[in-house]
N, C-alpha and C. Protein backbone atom coordinates (compact mmCIF):
# COMPACT_ATOMS: atom_id res chain seq x y z
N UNK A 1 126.78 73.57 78.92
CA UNK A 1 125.76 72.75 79.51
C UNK A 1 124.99 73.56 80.56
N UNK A 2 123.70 73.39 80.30
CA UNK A 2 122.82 74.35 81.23
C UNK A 2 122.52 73.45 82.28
N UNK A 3 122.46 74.46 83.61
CA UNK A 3 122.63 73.77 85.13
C UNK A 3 121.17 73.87 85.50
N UNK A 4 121.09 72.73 86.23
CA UNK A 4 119.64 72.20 86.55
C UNK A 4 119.16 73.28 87.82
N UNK A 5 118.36 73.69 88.08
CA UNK A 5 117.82 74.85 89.37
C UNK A 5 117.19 73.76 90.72
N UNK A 6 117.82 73.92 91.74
CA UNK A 6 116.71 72.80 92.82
C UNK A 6 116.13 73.24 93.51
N UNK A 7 115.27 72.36 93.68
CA UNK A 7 113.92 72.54 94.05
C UNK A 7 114.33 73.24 95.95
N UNK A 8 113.52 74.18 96.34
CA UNK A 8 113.66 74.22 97.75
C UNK A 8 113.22 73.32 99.20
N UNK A 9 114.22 72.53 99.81
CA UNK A 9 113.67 71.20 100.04
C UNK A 9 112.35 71.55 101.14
N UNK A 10 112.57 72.60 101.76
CA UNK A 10 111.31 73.02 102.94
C UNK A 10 110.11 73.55 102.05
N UNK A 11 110.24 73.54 100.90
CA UNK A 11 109.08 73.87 100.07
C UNK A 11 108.54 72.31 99.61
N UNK A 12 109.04 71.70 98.89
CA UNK A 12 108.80 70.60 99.02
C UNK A 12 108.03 69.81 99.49
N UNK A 13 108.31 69.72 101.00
CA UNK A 13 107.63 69.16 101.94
C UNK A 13 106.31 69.60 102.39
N UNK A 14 106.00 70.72 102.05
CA UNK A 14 105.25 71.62 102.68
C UNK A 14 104.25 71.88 101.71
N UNK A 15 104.41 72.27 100.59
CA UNK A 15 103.29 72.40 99.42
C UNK A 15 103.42 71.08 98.22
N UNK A 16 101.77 71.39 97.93
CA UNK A 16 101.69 70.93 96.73
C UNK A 16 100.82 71.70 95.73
N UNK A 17 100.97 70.32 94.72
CA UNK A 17 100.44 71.79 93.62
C UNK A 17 98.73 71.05 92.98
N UNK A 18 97.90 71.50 93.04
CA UNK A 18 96.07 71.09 92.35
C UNK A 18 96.30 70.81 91.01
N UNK A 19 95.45 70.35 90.50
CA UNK A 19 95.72 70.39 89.32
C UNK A 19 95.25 71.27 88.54
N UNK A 20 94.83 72.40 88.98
CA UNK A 20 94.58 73.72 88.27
C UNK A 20 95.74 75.01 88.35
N UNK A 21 97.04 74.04 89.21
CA UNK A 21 98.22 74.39 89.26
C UNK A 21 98.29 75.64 90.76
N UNK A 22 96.62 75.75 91.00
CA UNK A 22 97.27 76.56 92.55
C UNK A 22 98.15 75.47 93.59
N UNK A 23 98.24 76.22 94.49
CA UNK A 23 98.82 75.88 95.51
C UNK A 23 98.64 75.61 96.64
N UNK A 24 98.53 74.08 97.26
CA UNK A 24 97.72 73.79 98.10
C UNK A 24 98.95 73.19 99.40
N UNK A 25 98.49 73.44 100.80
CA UNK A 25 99.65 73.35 102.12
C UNK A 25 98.65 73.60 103.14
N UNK A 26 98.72 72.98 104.53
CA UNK A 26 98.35 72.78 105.37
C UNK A 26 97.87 73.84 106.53
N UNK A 27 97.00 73.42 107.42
CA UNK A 27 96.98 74.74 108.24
C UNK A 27 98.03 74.54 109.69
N UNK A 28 98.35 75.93 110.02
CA UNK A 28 99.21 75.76 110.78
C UNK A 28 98.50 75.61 112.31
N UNK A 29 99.08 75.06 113.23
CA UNK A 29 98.44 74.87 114.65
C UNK A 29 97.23 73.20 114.70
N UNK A 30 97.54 72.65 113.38
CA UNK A 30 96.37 71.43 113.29
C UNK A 30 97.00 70.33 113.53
N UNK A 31 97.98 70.00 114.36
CA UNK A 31 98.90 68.55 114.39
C UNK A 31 98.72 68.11 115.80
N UNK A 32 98.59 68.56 117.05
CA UNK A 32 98.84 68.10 117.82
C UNK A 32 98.01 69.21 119.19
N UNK A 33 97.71 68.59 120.46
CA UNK A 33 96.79 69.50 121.53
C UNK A 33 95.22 69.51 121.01
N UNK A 34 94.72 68.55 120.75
CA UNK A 34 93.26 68.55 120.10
C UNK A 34 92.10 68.87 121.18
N UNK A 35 92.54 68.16 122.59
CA UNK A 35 91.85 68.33 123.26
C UNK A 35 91.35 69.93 124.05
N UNK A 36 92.02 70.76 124.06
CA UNK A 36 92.05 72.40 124.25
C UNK A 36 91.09 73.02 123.22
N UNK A 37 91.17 72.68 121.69
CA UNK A 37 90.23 73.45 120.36
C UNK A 37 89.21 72.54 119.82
N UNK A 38 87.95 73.59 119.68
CA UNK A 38 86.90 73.47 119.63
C UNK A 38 86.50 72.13 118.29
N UNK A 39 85.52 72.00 118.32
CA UNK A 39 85.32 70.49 117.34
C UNK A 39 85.28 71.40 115.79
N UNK A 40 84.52 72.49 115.74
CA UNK A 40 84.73 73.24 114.20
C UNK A 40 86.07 73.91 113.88
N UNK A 41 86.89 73.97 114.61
CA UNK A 41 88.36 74.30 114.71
C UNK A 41 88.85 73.30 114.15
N UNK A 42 89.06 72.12 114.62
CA UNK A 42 89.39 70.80 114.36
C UNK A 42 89.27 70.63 112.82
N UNK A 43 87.46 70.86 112.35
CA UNK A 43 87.28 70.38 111.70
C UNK A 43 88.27 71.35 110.12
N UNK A 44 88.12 72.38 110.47
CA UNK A 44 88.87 73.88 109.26
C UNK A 44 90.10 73.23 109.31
N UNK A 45 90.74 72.45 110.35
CA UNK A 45 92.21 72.38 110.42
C UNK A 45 92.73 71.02 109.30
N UNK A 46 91.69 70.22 109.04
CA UNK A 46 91.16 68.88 107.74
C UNK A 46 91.49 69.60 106.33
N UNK A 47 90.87 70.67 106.38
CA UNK A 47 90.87 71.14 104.82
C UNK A 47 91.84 71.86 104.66
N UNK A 48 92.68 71.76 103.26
CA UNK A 48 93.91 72.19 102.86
C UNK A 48 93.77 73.31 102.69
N UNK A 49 94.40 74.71 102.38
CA UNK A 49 94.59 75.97 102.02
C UNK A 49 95.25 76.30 101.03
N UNK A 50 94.78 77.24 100.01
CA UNK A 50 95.23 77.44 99.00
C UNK A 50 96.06 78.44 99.26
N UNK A 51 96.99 78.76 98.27
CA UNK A 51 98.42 80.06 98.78
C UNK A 51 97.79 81.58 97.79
N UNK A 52 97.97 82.66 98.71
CA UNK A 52 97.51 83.67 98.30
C UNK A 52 98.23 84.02 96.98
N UNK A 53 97.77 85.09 95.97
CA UNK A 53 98.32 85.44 95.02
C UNK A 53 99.85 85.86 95.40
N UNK A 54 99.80 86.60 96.15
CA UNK A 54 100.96 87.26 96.56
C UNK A 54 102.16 86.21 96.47
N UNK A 55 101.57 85.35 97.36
CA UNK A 55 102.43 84.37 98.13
C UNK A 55 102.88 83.49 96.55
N UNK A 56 102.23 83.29 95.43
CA UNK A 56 102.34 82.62 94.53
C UNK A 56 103.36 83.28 93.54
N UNK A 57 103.40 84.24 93.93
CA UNK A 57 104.90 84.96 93.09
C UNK A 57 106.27 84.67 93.52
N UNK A 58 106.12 83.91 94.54
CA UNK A 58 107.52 83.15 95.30
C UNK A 58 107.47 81.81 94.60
N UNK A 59 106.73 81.34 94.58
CA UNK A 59 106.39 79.80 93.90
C UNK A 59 108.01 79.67 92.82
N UNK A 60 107.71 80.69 92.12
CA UNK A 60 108.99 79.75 90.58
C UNK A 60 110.24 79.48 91.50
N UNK A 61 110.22 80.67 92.34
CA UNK A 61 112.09 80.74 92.81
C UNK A 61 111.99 79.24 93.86
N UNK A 62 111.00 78.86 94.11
CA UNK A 62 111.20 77.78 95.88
C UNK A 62 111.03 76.46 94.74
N UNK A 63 110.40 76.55 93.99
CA UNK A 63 109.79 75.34 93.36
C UNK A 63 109.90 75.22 91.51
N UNK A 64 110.90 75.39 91.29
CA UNK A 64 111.00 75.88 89.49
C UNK A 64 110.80 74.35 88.62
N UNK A 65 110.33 73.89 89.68
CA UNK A 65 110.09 72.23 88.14
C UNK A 65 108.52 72.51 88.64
N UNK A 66 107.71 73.26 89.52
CA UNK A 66 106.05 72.59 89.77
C UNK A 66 105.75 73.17 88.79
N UNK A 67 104.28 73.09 88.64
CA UNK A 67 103.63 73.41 87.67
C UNK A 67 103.15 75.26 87.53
């Protein structure tokens, strides 16, 4: 019987996947202290980030059921 692989749970939480199968996760420093950074700071910190190629060669081992 072949053993199921799990998923990495801090990956999980943290990414998701487009439906063109990149890899989409948050920017870091955008949760909290709003009042200190600038309003176009703010605004870059709204839009999701896609994961570099590099970074996408880690993908199977953290995440082996995404797409």
């Amino acid at each position: 019987m072949k053993q199921k692989l799990k998923t990495k749970s801090g990956a999980k939480k943290r990414f998701r996947f487009s439906k063109t199968g990149k890899v989409k996760f948050a920017h870091a420093f955008g949760s909290h202290k709003f009042l200190s950074k600038r309003p176009d700071t703010k605004r870059k910190y709204r839009k999701a980030r896609i994961a570099d190629d590099t970074n996408m060669l880690e993908m199977p081992r953290l995440m082996p059921y995404g797409r």
